[in-house]
Protein backbone atom coordinates (compact mmCIF):
# COMPACT_ATOMS: atom_id res chain seq x y z
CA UNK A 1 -13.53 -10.69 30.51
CA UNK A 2 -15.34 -12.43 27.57
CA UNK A 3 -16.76 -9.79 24.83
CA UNK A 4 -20.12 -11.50 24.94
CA UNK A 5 -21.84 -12.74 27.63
CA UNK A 6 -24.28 -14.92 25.32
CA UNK A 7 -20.66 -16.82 23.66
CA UNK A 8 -19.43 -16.89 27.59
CA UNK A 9 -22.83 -19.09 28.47
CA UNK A 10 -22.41 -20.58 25.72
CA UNK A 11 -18.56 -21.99 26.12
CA UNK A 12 -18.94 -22.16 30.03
CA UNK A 13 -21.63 -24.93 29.13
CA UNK A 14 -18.84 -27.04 26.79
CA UNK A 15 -17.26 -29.93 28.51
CA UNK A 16 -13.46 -29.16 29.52
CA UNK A 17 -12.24 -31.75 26.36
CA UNK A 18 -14.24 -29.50 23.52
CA UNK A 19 -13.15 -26.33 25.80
CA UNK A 20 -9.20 -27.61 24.91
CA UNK A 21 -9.90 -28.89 21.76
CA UNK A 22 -11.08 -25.25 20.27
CA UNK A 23 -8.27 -23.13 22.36
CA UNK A 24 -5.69 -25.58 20.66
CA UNK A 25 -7.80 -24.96 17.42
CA UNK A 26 -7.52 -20.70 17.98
CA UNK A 27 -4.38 -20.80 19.02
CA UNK A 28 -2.87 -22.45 15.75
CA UNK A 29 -5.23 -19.60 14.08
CA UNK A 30 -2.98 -17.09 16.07
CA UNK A 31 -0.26 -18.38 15.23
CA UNK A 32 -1.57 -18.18 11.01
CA UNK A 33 -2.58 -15.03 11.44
CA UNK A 34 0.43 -13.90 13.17
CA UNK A 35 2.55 -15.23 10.17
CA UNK A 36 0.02 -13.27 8.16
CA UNK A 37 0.68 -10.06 9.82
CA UNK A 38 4.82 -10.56 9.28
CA UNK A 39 4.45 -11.41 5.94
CA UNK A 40 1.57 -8.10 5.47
CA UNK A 41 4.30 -6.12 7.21
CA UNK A 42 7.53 -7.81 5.32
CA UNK A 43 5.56 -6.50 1.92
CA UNK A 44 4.90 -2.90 3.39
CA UNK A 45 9.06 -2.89 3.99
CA UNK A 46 9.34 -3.81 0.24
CA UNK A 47 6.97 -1.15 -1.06
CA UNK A 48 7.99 1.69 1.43
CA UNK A 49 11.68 0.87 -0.25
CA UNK A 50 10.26 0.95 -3.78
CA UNK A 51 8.10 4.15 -3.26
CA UNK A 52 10.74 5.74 -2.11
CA UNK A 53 13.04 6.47 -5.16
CA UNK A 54 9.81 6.44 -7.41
CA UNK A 55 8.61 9.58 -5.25
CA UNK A 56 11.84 11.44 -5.64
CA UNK A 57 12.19 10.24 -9.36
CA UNK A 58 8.41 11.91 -10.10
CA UNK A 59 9.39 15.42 -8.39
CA UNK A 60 12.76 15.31 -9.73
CA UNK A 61 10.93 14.25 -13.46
CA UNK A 62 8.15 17.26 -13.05
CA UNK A 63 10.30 20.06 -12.01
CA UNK A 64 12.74 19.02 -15.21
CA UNK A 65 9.56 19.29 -17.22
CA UNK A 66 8.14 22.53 -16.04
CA UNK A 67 11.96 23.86 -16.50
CA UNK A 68 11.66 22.97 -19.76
CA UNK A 69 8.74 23.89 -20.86
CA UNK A 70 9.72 26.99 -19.82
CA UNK A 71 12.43 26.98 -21.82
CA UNK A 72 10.50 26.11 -25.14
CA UNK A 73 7.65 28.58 -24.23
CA UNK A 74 10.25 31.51 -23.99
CA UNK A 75 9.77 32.23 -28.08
CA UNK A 76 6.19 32.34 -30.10
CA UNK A 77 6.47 29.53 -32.48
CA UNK A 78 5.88 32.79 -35.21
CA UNK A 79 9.33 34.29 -34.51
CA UNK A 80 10.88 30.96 -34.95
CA UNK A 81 8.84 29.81 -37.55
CA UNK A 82 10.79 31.61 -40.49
CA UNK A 83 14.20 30.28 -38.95
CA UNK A 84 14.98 26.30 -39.60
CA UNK A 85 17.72 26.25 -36.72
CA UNK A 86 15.16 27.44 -34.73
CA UNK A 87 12.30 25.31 -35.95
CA UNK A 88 13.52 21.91 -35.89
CA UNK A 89 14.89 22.60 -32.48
CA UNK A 90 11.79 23.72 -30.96
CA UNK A 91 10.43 20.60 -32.86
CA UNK A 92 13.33 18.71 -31.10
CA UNK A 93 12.45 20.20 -27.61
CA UNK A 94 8.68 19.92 -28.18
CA UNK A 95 9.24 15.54 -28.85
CA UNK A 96 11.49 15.39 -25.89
CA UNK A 97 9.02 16.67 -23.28
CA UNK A 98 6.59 14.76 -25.04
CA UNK A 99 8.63 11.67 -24.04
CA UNK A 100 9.72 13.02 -20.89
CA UNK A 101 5.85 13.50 -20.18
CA UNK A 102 5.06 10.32 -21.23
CA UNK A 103 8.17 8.90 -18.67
CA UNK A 104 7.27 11.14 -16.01
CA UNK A 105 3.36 9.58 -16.59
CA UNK A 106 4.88 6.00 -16.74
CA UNK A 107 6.72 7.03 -13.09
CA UNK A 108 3.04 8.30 -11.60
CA UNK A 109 0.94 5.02 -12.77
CA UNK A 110 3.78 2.85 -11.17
CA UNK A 111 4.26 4.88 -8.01
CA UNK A 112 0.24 5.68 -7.59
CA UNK A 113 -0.20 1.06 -8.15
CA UNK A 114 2.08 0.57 -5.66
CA UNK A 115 0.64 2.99 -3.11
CA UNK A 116 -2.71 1.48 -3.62
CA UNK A 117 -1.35 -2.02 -3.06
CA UNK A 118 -0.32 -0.64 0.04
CA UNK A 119 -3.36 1.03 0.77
CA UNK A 120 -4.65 -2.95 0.31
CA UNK A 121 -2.01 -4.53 2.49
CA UNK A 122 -2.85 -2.13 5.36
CA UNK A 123 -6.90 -2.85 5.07
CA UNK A 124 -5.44 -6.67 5.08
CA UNK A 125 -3.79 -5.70 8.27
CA UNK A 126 -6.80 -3.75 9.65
CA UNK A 127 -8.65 -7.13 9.11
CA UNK A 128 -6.30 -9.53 10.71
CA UNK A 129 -5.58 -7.25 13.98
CA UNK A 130 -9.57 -7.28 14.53
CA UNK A 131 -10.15 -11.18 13.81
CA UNK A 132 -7.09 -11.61 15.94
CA UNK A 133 -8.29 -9.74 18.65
CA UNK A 134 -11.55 -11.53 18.30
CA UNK A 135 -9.71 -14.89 18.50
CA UNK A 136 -7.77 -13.54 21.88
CA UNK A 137 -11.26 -12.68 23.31
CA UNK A 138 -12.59 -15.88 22.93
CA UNK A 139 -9.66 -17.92 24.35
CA UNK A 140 -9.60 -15.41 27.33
CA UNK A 141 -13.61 -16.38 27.98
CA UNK A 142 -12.04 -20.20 27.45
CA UNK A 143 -9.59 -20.12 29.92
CA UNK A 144 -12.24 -17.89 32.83
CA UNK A 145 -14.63 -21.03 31.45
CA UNK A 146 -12.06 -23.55 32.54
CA UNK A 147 -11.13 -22.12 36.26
């Protein structure tokens, strides 16, 4: 069944040359598209293998961070403030979760780009499945056209 009847009057009216010329023309656009759609889904295989780790690595990297924060939070700076052990390693602690933080942030940018790429690449595939179903429609109407 043709998805509109106006395109079906349209077509039906073609001669039977222009009617083969354009479902040769779609069906190499199928075939494009469908090459589209593999390599769309080829990169979603890539990024589902890269988000994977990344995802552990960021709830692995925050719970190590709240555990040590904990740890530095368990004495007021004005106990250890007097004591220079103390001090310089709750300076020490303090600059490694700084850098941890800044690691753990590095691991969330990365992770959240590649999760909107993919966000993109499924849109892309949104896109193609609907011009490709378009395409299908029409070369169905071509073919009740040429009977």
């Amino acid at each position: 069944m043709a998805f509109n009847p106006c395109l079906k009057s349209i077509l039906c009216a073609l001669g039977q040359a222009t009617l083969d010329a354009l479902n040769t023309v779609l069906q190499a656009q199928l075939v494009v598209i469908d090459a589209q759609i593999a390599a769309f889904t080829a990169q979603l295989a890539i990024l589902d293998i890269l988000t994977l780790p990344l995802s552990a690595t960021a709830v692995v990297a925050q719970e190590a961070i709240n555990a040590a924060n904990q740890v530095v939070g368990l004495v007021p700076l004005g106990l250890i403030s007097d004591c220079a052990d103390l001090g310089d390693l709750n300076v020490n602690l303090t600059q490694v979760l700084d850098n941890a933080n800044a690691d753990f942030q590095d691991i969330v940018t990365d992770l959240n780009r590649k999760l909107s790429f993919k966000d993109e690449i499924n849109a892309g595939l949104e896109q193609l499945a609907e011009v490709r179903q378009q395409f299908s429609d029409i070369l169905l109407t071509i073919e009740e056209c040429s009977t």
